[in-house]
N, C-alpha and C. Protein backbone atom coordinates (compact mmCIF):
# COMPACT_ATOMS: atom_id res chain seq x y z
N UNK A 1 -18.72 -55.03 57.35
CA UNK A 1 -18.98 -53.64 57.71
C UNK A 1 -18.29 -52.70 56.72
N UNK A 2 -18.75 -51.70 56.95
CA UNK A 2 -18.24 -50.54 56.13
C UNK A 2 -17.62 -49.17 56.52
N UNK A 3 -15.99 -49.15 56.18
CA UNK A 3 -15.80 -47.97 56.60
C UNK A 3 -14.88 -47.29 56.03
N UNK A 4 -15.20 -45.41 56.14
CA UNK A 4 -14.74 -44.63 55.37
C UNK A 4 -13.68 -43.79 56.41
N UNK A 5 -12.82 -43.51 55.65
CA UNK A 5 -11.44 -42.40 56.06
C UNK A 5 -11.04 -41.43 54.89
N UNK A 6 -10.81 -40.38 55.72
CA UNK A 6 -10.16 -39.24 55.01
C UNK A 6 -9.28 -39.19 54.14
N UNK A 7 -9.52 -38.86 52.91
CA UNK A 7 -7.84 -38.80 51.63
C UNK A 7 -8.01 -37.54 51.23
N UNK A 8 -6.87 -36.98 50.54
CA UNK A 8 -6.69 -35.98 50.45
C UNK A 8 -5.52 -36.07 49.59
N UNK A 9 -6.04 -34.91 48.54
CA UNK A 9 -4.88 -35.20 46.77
C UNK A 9 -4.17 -33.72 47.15
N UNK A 10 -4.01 -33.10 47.86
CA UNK A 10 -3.36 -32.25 48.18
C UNK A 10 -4.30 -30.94 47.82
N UNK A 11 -3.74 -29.36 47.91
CA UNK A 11 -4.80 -28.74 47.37
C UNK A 11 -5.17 -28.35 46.31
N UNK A 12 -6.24 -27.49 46.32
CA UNK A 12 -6.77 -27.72 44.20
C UNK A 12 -5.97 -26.62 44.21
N UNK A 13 -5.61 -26.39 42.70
CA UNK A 13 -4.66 -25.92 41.77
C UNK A 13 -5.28 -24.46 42.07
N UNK A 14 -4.55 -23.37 42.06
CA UNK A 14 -5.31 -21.99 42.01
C UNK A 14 -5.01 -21.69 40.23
N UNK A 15 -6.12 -20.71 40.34
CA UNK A 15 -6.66 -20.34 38.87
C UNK A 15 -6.91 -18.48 38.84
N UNK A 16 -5.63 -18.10 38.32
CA UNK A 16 -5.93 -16.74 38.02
C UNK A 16 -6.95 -15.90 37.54
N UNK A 17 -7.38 -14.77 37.47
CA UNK A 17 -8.59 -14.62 36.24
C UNK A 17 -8.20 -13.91 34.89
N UNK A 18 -8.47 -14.45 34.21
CA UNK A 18 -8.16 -14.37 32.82
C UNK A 18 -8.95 -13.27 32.34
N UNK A 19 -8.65 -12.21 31.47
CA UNK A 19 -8.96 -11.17 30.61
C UNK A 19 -9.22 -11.65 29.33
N UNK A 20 -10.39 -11.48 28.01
CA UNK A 20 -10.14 -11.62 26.83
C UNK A 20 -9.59 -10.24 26.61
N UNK A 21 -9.69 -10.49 25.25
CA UNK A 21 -8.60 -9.85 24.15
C UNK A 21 -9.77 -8.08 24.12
N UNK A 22 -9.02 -7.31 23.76
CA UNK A 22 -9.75 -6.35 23.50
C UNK A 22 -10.80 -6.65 22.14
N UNK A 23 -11.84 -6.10 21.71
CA UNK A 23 -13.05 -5.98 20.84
C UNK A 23 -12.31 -4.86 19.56
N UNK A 24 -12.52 -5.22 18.73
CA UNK A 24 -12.04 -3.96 17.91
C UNK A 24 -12.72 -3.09 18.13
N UNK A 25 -12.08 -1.46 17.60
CA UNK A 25 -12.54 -0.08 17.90
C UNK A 25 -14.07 -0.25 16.98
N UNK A 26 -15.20 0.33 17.32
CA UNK A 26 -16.45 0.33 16.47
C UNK A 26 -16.33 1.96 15.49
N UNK A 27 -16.91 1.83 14.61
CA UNK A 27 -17.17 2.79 13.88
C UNK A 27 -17.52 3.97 14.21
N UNK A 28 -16.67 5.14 13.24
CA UNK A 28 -17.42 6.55 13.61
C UNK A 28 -18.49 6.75 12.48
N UNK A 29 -19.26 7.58 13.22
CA UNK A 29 -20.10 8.48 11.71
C UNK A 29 -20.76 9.46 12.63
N UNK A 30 -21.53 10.17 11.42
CA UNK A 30 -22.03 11.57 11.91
C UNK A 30 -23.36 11.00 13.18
N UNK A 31 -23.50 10.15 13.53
CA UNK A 31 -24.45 10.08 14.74
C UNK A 31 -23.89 9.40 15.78
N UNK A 32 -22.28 8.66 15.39
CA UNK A 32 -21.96 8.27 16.61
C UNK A 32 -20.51 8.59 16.65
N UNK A 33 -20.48 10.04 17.38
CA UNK A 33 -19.10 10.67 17.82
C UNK A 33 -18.24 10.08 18.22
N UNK A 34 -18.41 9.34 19.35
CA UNK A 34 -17.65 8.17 20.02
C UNK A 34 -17.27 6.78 19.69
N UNK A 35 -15.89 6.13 19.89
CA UNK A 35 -15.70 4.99 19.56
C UNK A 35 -15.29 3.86 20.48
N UNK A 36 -16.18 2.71 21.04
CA UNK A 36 -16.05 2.04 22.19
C UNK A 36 -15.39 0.95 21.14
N UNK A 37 -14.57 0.06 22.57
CA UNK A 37 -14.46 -1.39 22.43
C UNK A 37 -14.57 -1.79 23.93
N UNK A 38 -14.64 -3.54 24.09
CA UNK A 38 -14.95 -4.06 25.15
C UNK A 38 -14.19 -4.97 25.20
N UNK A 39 -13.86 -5.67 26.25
CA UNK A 39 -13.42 -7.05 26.68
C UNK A 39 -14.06 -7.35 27.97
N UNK A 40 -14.03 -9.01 28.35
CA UNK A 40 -14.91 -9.60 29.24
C UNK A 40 -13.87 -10.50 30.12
N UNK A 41 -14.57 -10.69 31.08
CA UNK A 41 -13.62 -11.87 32.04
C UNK A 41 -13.92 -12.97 31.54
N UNK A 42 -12.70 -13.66 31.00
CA UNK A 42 -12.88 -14.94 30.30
C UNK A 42 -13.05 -16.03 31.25
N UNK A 43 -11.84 -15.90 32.43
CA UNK A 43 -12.23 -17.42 33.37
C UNK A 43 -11.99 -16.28 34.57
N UNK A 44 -13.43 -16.74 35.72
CA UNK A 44 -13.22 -16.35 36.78
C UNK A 44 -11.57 -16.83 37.83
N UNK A 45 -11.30 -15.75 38.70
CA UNK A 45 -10.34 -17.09 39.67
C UNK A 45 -11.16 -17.73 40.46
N UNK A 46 -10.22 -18.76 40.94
CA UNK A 46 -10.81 -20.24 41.32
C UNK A 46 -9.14 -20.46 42.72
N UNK A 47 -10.06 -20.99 43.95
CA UNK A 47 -9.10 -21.53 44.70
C UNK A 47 -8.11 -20.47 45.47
N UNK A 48 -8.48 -18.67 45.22
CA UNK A 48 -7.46 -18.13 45.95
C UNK A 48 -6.74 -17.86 44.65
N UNK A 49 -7.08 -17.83 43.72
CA UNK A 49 -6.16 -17.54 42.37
C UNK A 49 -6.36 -15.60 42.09
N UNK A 50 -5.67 -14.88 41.86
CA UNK A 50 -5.42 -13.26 41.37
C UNK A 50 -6.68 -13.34 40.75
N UNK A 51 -7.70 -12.05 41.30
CA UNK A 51 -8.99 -11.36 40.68
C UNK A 51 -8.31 -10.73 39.53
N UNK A 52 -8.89 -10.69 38.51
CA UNK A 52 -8.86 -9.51 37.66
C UNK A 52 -8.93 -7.38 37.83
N UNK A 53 -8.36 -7.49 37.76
CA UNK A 53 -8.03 -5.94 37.98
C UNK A 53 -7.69 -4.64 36.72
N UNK A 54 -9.22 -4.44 36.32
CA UNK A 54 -9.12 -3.57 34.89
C UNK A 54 -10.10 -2.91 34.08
N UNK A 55 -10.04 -2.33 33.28
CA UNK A 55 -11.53 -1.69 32.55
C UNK A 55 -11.65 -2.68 31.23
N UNK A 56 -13.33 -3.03 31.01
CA UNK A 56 -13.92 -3.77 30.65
C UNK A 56 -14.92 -2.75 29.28
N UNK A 57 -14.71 -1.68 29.66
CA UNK A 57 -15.29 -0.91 28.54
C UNK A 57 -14.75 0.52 28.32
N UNK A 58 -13.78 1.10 27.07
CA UNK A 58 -13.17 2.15 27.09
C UNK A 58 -13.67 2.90 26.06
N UNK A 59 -13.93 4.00 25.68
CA UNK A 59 -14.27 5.04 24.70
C UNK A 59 -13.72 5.97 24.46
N UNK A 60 -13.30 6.26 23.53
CA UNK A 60 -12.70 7.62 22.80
C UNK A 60 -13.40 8.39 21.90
N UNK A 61 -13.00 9.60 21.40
CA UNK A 61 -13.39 10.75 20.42
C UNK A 61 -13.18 10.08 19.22
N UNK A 62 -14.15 10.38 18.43
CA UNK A 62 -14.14 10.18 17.10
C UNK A 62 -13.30 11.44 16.50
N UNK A 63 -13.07 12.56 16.89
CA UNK A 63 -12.79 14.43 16.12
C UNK A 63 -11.80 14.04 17.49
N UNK A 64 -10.33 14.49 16.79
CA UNK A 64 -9.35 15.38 17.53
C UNK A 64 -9.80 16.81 17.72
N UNK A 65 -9.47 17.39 18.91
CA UNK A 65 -9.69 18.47 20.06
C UNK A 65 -9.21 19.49 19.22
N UNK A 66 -10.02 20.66 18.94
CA UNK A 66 -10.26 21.98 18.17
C UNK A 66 -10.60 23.38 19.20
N UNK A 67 -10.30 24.19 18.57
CA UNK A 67 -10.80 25.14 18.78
C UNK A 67 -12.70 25.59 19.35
N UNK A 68 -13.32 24.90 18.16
CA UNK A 68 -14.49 24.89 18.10
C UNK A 68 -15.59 23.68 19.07
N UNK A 69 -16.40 23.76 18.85
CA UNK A 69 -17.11 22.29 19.38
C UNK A 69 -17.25 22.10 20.70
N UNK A 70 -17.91 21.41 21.52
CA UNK A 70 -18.20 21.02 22.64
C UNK A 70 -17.74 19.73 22.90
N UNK A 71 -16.71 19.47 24.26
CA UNK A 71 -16.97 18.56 24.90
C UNK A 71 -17.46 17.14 25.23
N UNK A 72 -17.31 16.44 25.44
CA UNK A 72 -18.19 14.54 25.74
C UNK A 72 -18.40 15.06 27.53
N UNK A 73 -19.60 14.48 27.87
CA UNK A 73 -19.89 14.58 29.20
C UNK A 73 -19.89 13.26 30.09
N UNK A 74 -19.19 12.81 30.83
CA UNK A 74 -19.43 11.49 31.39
C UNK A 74 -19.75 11.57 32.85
N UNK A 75 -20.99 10.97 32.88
CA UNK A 75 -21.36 10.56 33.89
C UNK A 75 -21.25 10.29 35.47
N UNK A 76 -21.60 10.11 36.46
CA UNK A 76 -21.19 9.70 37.60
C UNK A 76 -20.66 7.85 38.19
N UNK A 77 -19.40 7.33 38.47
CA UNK A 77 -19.67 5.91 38.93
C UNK A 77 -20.85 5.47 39.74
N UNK A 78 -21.37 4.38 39.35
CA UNK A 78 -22.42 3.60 39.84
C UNK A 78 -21.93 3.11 41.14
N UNK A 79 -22.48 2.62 41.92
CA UNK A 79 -21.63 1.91 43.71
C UNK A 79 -21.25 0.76 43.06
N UNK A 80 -20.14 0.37 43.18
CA UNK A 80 -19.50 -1.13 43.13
C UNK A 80 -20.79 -2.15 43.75
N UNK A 81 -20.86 -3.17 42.66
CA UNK A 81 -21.54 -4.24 43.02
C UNK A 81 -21.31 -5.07 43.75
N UNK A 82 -21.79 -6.03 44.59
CA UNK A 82 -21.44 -7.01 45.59
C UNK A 82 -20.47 -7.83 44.84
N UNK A 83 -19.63 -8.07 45.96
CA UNK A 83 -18.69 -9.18 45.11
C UNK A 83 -19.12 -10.78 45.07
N UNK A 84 -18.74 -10.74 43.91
CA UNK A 84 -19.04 -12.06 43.77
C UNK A 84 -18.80 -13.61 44.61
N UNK A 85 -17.88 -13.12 45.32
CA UNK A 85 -17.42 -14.62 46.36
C UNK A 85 -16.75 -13.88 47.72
N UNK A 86 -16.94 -14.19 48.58
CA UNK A 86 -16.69 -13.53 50.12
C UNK A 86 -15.18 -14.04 50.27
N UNK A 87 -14.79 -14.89 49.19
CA UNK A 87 -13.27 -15.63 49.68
C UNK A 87 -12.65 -15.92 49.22
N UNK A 88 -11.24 -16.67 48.87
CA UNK A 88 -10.99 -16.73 47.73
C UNK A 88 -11.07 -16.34 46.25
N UNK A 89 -11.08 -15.33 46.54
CA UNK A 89 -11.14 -14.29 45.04
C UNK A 89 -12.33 -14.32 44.24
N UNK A 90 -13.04 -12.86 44.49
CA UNK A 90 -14.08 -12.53 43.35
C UNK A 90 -14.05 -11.03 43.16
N UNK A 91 -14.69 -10.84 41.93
CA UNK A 91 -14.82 -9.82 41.26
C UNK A 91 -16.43 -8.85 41.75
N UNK A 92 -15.64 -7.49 41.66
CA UNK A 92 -16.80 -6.29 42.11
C UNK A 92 -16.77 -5.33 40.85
N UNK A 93 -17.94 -4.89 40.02
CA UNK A 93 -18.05 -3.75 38.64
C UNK A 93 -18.28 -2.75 39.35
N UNK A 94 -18.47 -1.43 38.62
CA UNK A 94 -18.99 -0.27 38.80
C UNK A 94 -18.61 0.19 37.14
N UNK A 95 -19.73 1.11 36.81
CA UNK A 95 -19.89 1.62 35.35
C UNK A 95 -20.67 2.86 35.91
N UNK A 96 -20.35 3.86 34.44
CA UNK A 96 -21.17 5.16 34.69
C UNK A 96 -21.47 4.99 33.03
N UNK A 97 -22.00 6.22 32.21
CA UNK A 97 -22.67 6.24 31.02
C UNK A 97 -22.03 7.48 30.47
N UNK A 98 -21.68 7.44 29.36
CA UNK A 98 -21.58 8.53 28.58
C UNK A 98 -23.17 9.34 28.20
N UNK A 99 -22.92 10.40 28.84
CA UNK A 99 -24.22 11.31 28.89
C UNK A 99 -24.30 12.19 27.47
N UNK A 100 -23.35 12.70 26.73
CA UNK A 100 -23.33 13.25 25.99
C UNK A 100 -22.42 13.54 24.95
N UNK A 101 -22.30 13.03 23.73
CA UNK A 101 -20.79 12.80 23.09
C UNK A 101 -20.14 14.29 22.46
N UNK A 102 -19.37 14.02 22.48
CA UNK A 102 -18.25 15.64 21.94
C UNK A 102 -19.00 15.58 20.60
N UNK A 103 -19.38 17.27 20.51
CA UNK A 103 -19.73 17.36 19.21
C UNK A 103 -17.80 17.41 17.72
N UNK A 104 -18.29 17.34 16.83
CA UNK A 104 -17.11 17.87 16.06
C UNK A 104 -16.51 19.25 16.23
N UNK A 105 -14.95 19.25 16.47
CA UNK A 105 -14.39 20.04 17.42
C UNK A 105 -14.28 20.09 18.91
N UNK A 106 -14.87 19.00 19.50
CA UNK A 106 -14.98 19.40 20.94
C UNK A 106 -13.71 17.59 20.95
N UNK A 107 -13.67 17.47 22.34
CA UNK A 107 -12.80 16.28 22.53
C UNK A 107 -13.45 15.73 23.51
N UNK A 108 -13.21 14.25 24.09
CA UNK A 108 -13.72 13.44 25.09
C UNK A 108 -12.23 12.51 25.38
N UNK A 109 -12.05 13.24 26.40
CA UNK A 109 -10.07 12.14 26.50
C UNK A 109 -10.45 10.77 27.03
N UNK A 110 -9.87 10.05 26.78
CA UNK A 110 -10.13 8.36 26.95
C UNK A 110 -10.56 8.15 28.31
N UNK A 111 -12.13 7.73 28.15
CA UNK A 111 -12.48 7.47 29.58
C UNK A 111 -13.14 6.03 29.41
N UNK A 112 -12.84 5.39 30.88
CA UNK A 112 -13.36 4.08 31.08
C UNK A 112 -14.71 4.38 31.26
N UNK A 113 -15.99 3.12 31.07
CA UNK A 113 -16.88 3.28 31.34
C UNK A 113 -17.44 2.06 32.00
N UNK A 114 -16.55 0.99 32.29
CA UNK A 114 -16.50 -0.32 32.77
C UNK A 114 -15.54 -0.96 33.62
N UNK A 115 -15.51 -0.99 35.19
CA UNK A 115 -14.23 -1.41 35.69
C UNK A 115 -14.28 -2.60 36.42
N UNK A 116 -13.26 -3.11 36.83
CA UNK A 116 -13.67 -4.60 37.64
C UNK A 116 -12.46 -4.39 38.71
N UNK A 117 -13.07 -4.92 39.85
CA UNK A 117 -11.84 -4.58 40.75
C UNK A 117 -11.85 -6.17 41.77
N UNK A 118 -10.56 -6.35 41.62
CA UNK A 118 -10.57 -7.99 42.81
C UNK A 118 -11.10 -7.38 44.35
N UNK A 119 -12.04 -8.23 44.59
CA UNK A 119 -12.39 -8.23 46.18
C UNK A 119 -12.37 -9.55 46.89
N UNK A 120 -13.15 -10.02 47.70
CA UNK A 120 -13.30 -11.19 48.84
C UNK A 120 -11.63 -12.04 48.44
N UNK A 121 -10.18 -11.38 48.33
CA UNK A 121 -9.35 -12.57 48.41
C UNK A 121 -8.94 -13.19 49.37
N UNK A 122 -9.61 -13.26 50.97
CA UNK A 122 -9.17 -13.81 52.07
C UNK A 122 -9.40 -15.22 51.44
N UNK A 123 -8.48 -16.24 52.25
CA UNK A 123 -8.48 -17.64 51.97
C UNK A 123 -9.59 -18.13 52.68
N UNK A 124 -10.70 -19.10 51.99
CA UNK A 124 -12.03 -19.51 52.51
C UNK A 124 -11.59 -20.50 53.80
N UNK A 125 -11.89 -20.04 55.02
CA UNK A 125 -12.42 -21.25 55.96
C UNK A 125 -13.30 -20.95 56.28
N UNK A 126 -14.40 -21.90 57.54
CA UNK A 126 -15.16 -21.93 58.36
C UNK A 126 -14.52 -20.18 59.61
N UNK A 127 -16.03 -20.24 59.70
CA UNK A 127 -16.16 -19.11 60.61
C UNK A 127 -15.82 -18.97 62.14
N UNK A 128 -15.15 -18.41 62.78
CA UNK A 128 -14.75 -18.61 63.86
C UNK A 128 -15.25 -17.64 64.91
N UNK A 129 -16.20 -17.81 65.80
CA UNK A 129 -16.43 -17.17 67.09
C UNK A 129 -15.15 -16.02 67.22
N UNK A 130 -14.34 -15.97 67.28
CA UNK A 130 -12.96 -15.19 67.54
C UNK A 130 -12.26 -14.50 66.60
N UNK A 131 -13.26 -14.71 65.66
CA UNK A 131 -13.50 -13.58 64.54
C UNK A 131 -13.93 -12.39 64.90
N UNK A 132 -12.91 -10.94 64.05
CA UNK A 132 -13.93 -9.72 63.95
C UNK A 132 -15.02 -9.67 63.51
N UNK A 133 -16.00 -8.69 64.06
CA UNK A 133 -17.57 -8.82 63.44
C UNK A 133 -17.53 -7.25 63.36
N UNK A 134 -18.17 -6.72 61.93
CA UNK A 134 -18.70 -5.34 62.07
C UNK A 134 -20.33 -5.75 61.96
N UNK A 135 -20.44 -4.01 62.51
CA UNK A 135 -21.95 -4.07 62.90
C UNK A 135 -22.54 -3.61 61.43
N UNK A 136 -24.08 -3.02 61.08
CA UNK A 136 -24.16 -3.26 59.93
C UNK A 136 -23.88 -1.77 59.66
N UNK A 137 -24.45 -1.55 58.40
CA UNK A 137 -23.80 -0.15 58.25
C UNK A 137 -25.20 0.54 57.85
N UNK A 138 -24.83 2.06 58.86
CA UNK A 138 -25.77 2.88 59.05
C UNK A 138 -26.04 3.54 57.71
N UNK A 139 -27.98 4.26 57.74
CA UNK A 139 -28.30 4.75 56.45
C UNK A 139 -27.42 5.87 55.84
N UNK A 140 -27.62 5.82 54.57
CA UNK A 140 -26.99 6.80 54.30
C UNK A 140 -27.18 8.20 54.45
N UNK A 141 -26.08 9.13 54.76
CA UNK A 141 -26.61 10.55 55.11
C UNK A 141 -27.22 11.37 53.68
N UNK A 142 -27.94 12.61 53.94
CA UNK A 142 -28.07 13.48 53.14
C UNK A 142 -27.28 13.90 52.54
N UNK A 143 -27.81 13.94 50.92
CA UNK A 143 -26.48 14.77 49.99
C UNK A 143 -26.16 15.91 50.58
N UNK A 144 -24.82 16.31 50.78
CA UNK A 144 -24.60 17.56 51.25
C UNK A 144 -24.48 18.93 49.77
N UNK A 145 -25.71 18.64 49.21
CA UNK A 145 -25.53 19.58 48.24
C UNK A 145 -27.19 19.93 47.83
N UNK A 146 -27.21 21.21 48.08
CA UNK A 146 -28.96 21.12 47.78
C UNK A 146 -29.38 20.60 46.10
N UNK A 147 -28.37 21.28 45.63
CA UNK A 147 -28.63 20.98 43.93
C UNK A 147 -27.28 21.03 43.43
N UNK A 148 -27.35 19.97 42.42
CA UNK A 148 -25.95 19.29 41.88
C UNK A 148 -25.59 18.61 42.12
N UNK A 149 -24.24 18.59 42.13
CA UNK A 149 -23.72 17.34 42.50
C UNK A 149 -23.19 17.73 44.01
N UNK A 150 -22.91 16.24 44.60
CA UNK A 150 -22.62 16.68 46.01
C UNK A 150 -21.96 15.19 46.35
N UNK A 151 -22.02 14.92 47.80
CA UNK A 151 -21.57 13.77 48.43
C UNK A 151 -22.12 13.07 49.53
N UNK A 152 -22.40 12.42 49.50
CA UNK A 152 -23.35 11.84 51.02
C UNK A 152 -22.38 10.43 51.23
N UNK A 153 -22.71 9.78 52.82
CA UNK A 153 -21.87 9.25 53.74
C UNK A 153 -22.49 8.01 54.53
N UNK A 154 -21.49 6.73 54.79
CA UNK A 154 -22.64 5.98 56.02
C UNK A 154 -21.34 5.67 56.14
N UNK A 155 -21.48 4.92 57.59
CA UNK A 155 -20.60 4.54 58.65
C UNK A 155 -20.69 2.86 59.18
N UNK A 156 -19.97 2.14 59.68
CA UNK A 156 -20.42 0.94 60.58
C UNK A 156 -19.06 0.95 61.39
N UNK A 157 -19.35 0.62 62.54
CA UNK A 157 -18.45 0.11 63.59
C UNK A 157 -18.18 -1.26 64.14
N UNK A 158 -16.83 -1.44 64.41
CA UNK A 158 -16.56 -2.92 64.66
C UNK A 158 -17.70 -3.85 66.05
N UNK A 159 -18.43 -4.33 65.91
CA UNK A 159 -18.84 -4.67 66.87
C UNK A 159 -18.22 -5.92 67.95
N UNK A 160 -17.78 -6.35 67.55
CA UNK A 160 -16.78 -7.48 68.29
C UNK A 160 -14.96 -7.37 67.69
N UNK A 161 -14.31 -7.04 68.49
CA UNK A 161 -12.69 -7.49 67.73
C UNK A 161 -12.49 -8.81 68.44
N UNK A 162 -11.25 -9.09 66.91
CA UNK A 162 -11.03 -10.43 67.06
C UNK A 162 -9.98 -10.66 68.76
N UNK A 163 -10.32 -12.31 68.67
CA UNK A 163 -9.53 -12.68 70.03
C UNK A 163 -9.11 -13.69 69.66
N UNK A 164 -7.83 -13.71 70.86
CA UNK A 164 -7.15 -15.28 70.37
C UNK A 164 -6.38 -15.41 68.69
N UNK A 165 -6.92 -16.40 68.51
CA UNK A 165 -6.37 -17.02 66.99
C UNK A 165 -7.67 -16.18 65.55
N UNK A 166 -8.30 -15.75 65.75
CA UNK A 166 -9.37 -14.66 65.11
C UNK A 166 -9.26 -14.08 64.47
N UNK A 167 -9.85 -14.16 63.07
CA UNK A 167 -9.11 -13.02 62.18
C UNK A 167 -9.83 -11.94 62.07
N UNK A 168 -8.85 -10.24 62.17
CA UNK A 168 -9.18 -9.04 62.27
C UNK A 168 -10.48 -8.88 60.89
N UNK A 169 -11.27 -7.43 61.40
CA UNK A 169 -11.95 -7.77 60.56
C UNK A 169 -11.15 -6.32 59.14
N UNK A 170 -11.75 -6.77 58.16
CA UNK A 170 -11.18 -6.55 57.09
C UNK A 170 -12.02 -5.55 55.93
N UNK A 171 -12.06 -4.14 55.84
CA UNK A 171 -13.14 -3.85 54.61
C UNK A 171 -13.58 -2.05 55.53
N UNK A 172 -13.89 -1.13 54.85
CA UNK A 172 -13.96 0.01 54.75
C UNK A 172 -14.72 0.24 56.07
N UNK A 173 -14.35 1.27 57.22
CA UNK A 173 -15.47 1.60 58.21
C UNK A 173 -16.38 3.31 57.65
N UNK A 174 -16.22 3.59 56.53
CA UNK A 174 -16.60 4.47 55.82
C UNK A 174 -16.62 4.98 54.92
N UNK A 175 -17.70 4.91 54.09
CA UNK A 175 -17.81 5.24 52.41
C UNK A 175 -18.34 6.61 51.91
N UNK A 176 -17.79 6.61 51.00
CA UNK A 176 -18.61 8.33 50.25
C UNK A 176 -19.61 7.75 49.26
N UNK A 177 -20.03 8.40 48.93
CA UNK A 177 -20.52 8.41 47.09
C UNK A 177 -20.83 9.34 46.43
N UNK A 178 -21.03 9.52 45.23
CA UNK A 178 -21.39 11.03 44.55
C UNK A 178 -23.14 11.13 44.73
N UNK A 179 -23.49 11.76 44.48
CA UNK A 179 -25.02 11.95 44.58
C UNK A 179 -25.12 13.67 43.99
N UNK A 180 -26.31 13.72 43.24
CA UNK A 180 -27.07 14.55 42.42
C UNK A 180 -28.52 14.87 43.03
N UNK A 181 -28.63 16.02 43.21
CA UNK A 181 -30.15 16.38 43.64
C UNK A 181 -30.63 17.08 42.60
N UNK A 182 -31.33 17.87 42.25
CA UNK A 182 -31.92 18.49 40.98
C UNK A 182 -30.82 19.31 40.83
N UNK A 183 -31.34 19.82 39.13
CA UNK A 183 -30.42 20.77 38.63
C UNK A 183 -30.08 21.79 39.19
N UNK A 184 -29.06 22.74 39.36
CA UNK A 184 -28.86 23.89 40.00
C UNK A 184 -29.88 24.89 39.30
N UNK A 185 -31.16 25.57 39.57
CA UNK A 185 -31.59 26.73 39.02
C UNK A 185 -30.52 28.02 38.98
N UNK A 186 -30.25 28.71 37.40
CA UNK A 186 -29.56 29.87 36.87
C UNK A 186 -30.14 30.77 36.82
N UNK A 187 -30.05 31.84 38.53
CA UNK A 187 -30.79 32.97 38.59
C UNK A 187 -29.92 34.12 38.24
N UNK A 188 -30.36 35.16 37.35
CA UNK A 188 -29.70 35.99 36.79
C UNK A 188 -29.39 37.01 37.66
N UNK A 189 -28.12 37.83 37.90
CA UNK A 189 -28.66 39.20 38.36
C UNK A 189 -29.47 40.62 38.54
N UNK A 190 -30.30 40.85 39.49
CA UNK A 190 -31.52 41.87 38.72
C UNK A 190 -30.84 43.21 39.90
N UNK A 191 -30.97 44.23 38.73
CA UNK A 191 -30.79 45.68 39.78
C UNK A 191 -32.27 45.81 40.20
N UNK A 192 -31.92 46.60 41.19
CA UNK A 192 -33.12 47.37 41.94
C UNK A 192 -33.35 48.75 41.02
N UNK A 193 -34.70 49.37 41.60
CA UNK A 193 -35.19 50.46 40.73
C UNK A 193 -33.80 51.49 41.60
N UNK A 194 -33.98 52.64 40.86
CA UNK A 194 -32.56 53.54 41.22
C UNK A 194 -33.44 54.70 41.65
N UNK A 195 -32.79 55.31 42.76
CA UNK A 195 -33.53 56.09 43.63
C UNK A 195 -33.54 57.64 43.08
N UNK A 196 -34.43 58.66 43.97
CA UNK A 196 -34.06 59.65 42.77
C UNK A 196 -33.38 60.12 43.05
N UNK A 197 -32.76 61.42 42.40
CA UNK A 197 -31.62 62.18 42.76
C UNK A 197 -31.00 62.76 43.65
N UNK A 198 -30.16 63.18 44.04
CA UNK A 198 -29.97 63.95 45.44
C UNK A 198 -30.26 64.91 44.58
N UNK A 199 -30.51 66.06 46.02
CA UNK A 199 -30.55 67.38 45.23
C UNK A 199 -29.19 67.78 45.17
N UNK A 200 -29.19 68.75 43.95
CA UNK A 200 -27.76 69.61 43.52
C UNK A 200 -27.44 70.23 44.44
């Protein structure tokens, strides 16, 4: 006959997440104001090992800040992406875009355009009845801004708390985000016609 039993080498090794090296600065010239470099997540963590926590894409001014010139315009953050692992450590991005680079004379102060933030680091087990449960999360509200920029909102509520030995539940019961509706229309001031005179 044949029979099998449980072994066990103790637990696996945890594995931090590793950063590469920064990218060298890229070139200026007259069509590209701005100067990016990048770095990437070299080794995910593994086992409950430290997420990475950092910007993945940074840009600067090509022209030190003058008198003259316009500005770099950057963008709005994107919503953080799902994370990559519900447990034991994974990684969530969010990026926005450089909309418009500083002309010569204008400045753009060092802005990220790439971030990574550690999420899911609870330690992975099986799911437990006596677990917190949230409910799902409601649509999102209306920008509160007719035009421009503004902010809109959703909500979820705990639907079960934990009991017993159960673990609480864990993660935001309410989010913002930026949101844009059309451009603001620039209505000028107009006088009215001017009435006639009093009499003298």
């Amino acid at each position: 006959s044949l029979e099998n039993n449980p072994c066990s080498h103790g637990p696996c090794p945890k594995q931090d997440c590793v950063m590469g090296q920064w990218s060298s600065w890229s070139e200026c010239d007259v069509l590209e104001p701005q100067r990016f470099r990048r770095r990437s997540v070299e080794v995910p963590p593994l086992n409950g090992g430290h997420a990475c926590d950092g910007f993945l894409i940074e840009t600067v001014a090509c022209y030190a800040p003058g008198d003259a010139g316009e500005d770099c315009d950057i963008g709005m953050w994107s919503e953080w992406t799902d994370c990559t692992k519900t447990c034991d450590g994974g990684q969530m991005y969010r990026q926005r875009k450089l909309i418009k680079p500083n002309t010569e004379g204008g400045f753009c102060h060092d802005a990220v355009l790439h971030m990574a933030q550690p999420c899911g680091t609870r330690e992975c087990r099986e799911l437990s009845p006596n677990d917190c449960k949230f409910e799902q999360w409601s649509e999102w509200s209306q920008c509160d801004a007719l035009c421009g920029k503004g902010t809109r909102g959703r909500l979820r509520k705990i639907e079960a708390h934990a009991i017993n030995d159960g673990l609480g539940c864990e993660g935001a019961t309410e989010e913002l985000a930026p949101c844009q509706m059309q451009t603001c229309e620039v209505v000028d001031c107009v006088w009215g016609e001017w009435y006639e005179w009093s009499v003298c």
